[in-house]
N, C-alpha and C. Protein backbone atom coordinates (compact mmCIF):
# COMPACT_ATOMS: atom_id res chain seq x y z
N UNK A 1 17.70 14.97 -14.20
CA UNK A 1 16.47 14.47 -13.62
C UNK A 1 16.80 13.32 -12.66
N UNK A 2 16.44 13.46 -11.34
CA UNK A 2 16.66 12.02 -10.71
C UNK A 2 15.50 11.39 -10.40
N UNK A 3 15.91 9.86 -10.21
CA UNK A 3 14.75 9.06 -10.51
C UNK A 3 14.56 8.64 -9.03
N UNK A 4 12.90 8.46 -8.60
CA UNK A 4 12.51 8.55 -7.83
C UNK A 4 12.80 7.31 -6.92
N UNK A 5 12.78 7.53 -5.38
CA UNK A 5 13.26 6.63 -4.74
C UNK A 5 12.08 5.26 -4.95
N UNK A 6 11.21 5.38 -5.45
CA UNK A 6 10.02 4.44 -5.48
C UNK A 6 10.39 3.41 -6.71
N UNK A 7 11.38 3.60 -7.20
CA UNK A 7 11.52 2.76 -8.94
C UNK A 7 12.82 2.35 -8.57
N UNK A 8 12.65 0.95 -8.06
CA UNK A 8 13.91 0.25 -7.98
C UNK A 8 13.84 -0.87 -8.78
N UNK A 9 15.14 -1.02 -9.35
CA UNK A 9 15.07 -2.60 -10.42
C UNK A 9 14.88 -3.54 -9.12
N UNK A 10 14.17 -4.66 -9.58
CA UNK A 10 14.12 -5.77 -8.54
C UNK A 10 14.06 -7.36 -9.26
N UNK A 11 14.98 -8.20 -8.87
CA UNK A 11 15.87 -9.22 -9.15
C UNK A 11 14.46 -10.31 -9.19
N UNK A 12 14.16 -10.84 -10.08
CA UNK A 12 12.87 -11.76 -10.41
C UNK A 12 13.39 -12.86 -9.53
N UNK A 13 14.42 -13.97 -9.77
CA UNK A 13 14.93 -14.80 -8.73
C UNK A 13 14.60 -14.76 -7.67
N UNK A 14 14.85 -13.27 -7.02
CA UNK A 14 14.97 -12.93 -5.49
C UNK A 14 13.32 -13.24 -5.10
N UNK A 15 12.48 -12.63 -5.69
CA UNK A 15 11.29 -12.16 -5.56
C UNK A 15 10.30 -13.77 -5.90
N UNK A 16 10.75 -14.46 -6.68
CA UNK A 16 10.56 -15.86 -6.90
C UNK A 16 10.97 -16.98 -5.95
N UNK A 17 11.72 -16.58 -5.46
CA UNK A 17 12.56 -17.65 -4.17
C UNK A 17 11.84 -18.09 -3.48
N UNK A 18 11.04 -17.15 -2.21
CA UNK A 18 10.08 -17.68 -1.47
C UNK A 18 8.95 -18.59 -1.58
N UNK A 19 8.36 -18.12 -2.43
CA UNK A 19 7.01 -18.97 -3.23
C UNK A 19 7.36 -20.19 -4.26
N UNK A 20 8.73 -20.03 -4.92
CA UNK A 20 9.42 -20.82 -6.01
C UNK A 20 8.78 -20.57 -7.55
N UNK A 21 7.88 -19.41 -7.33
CA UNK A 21 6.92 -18.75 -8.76
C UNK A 21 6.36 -17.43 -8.86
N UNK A 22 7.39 -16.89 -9.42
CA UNK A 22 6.74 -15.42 -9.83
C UNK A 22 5.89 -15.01 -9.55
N UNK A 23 5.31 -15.76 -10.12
CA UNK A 23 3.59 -15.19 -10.32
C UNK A 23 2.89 -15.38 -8.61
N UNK A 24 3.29 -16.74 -8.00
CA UNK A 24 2.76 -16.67 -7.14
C UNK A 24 3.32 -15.31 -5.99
N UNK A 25 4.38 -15.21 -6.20
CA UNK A 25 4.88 -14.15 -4.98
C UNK A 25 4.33 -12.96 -5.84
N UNK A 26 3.94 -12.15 -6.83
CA UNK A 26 3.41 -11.12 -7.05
C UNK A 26 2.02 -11.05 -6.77
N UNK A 27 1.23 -12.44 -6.87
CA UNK A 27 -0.14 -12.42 -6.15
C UNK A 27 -0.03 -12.13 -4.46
N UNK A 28 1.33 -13.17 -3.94
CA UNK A 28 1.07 -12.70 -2.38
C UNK A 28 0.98 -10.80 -2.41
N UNK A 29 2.65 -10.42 -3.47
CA UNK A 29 2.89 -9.09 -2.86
C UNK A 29 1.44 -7.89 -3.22
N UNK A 30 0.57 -8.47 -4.27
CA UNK A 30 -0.41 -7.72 -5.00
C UNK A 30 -1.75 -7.61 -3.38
N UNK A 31 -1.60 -8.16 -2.95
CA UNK A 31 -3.14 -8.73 -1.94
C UNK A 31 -2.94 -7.84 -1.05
N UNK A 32 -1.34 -7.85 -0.28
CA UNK A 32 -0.49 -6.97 1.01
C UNK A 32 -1.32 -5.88 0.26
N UNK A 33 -0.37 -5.37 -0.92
CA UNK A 33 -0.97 -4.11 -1.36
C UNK A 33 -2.18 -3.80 -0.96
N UNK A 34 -2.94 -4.33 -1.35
CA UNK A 34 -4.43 -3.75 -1.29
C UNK A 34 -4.82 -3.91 0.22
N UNK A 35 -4.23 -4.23 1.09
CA UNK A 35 -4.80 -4.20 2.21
C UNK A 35 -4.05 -3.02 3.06
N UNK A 36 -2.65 -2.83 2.50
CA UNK A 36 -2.06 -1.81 2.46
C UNK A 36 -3.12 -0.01 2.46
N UNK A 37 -3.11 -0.36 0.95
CA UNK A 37 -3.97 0.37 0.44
C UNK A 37 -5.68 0.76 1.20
N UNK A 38 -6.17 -0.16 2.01
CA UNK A 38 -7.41 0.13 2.06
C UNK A 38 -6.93 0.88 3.56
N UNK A 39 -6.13 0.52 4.16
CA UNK A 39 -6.06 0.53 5.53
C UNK A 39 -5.43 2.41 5.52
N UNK A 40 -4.66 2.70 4.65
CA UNK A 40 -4.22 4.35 4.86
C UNK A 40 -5.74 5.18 4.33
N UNK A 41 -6.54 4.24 3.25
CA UNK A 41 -7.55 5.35 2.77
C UNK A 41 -8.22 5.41 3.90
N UNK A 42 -8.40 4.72 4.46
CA UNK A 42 -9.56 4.50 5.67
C UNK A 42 -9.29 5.53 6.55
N UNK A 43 -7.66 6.01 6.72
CA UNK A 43 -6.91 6.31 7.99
C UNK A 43 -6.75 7.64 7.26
N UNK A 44 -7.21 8.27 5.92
CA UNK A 44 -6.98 9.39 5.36
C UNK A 44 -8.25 9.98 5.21
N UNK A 45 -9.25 9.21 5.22
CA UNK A 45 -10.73 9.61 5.01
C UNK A 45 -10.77 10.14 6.76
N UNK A 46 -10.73 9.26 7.45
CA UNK A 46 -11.00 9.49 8.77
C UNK A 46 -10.44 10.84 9.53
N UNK A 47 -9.08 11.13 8.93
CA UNK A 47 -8.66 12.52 9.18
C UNK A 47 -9.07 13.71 8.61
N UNK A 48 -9.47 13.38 7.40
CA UNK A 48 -10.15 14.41 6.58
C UNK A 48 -11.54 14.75 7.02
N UNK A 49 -12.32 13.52 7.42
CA UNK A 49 -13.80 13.66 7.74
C UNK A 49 -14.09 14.36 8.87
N UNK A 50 -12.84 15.23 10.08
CA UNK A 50 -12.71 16.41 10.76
C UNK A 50 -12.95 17.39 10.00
N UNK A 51 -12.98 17.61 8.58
CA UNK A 51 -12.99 19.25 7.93
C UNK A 51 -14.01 19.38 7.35
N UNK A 52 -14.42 18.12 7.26
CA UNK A 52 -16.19 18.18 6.59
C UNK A 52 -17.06 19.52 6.53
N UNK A 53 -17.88 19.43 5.52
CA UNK A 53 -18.45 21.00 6.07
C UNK A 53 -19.26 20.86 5.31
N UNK A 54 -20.36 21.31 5.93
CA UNK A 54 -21.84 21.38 4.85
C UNK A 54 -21.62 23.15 3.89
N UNK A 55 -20.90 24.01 4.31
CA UNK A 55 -20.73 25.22 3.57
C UNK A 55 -20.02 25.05 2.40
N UNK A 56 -20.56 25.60 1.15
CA UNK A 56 -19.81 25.27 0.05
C UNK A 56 -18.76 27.07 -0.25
N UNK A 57 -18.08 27.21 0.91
CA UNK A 57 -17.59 28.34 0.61
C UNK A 57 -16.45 28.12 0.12
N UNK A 58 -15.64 29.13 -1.06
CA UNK A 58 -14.49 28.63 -1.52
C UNK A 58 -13.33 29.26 -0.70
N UNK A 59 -13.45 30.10 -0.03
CA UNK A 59 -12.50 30.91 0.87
C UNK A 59 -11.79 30.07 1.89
N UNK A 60 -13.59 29.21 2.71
CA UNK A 60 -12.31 28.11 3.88
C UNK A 60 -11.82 26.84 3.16
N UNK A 61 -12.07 26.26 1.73
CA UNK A 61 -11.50 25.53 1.43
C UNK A 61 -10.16 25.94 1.03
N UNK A 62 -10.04 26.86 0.78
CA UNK A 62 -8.37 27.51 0.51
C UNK A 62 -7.69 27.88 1.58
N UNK A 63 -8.35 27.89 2.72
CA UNK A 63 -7.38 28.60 3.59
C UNK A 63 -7.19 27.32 4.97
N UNK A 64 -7.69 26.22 4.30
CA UNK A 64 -7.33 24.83 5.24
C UNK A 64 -6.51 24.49 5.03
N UNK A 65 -5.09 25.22 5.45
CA UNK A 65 -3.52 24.87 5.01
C UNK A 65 -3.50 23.48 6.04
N UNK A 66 -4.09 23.21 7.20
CA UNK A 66 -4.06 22.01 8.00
C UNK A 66 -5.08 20.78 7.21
N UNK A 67 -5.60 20.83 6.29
CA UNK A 67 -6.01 19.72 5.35
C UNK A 67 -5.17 19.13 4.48
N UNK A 68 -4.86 20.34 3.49
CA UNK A 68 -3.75 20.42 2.40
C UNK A 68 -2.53 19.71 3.46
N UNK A 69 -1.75 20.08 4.29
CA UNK A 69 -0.63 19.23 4.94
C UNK A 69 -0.53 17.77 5.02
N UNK A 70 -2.12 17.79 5.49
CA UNK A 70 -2.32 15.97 5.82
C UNK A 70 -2.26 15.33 4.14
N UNK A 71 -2.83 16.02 3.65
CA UNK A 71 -2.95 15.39 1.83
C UNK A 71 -1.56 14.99 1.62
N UNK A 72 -0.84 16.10 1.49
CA UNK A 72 0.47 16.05 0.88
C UNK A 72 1.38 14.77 2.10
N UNK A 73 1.07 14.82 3.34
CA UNK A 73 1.88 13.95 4.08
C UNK A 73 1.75 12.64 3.44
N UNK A 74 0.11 12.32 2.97
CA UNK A 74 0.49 11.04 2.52
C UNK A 74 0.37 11.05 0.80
N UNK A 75 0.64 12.06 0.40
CA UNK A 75 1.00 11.76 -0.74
C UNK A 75 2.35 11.28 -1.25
N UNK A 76 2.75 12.08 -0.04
CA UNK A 76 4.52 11.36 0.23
C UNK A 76 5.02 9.92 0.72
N UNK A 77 3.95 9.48 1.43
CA UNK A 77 3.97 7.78 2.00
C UNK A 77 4.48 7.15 0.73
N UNK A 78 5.58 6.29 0.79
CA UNK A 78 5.92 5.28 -0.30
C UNK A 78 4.40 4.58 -0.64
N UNK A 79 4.39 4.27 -1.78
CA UNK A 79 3.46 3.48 -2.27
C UNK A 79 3.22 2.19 -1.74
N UNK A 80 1.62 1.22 -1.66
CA UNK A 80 1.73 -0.06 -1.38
C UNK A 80 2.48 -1.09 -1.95
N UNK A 81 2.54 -0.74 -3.11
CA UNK A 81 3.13 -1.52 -3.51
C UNK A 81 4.38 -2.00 -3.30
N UNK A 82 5.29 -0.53 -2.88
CA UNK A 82 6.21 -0.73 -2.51
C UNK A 82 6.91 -1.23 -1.16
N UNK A 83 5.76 -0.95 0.04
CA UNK A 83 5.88 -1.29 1.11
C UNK A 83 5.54 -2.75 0.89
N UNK A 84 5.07 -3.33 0.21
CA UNK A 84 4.09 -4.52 0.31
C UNK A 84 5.49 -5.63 -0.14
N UNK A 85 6.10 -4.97 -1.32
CA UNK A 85 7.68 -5.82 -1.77
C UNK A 85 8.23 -5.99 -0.76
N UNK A 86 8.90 -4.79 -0.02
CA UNK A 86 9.46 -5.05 1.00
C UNK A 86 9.58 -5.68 1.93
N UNK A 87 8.18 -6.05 2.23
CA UNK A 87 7.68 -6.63 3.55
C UNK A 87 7.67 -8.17 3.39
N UNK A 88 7.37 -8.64 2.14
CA UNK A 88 7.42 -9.66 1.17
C UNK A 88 9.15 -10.52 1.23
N UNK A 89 9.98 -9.04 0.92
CA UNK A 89 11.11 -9.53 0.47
C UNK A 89 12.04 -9.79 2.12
N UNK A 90 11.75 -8.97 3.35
CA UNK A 90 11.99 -9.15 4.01
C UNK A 90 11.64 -10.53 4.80
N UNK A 91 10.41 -11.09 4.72
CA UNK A 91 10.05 -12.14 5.13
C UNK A 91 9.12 -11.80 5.66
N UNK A 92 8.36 -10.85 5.98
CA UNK A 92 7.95 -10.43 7.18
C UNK A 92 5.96 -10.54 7.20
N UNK A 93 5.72 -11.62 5.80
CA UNK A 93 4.33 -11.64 5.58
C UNK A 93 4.17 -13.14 5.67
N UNK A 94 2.76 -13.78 5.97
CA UNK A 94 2.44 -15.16 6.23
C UNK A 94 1.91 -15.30 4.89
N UNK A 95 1.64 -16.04 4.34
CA UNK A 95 0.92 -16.68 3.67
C UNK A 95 0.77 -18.14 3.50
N UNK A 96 -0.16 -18.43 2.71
CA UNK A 96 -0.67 -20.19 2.49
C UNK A 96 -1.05 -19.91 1.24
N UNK A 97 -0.67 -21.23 0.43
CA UNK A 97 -1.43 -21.56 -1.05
C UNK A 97 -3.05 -22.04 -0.76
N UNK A 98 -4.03 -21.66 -1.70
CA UNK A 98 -5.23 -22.30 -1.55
C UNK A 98 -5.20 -24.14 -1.76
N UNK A 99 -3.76 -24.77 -2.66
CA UNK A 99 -3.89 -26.10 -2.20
C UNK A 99 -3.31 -26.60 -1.29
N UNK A 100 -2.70 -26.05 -0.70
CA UNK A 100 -2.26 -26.08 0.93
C UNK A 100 -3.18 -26.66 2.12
N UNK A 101 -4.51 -24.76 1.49
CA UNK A 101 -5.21 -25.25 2.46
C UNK A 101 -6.62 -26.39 2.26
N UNK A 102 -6.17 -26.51 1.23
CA UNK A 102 -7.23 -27.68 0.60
C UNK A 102 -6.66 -29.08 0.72
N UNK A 103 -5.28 -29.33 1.15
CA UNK A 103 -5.04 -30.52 1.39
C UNK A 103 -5.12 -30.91 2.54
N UNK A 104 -4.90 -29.61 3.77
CA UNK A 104 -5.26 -29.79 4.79
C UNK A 104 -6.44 -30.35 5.59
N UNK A 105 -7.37 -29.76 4.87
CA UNK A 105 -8.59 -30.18 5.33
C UNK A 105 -9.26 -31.56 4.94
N UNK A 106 -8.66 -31.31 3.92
CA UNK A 106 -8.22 -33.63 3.69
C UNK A 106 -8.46 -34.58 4.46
């Protein structure tokens, strides 16, 4: 059985470094996610909402091999979560603490 490219061990230190707290860099990487996340459903609904059909026939829902493709394309997209580490671990996301920006405005 091989294990999927999506399940990588990942080094708590590493992932702690930036922020200097776990927890806080899994809240940054958790938020990416979901914006991750909203931004492909949006971009998967929107492709799908071409096949729409007020007919409830079961024949053209089976034979929309050009629906089924797009499904499976992003069923294959790495996960947010995983893009969201990455992007995290690369450097490649901004963030601010809320007392950051609460001292700022000080």
């Amino acid at each position: 059985m091989a294990i999927q490219s999506s399940i990588v061990t990942r080094d708590l230190e590493q992932l702690a470094k930036p922020t200097g707290n776990i927890y806080e860099s899994v809240v940054v990487i958790s938020k990416r996610a979901k914006q991750i996340a909203v931004n492909i459903k949006e971009e998967l609904n929107s492709k799908l909402a071409e096949f729409a059909t007020t007919v409830d026939n079961l024949e053209e829902v089976f034979e929309n091999r050009e629906q089924i493709e797009i499904s499976r394309f992003y069923e294959r997209m790495p996960k947010p979560t995983s893009t969201a580490t990455e992007e995290f671990l690369e450097g490649k996301l901004n963030y601010r603490l809320r007392e950051e920006e609460n001292a700022a405005e000080n």
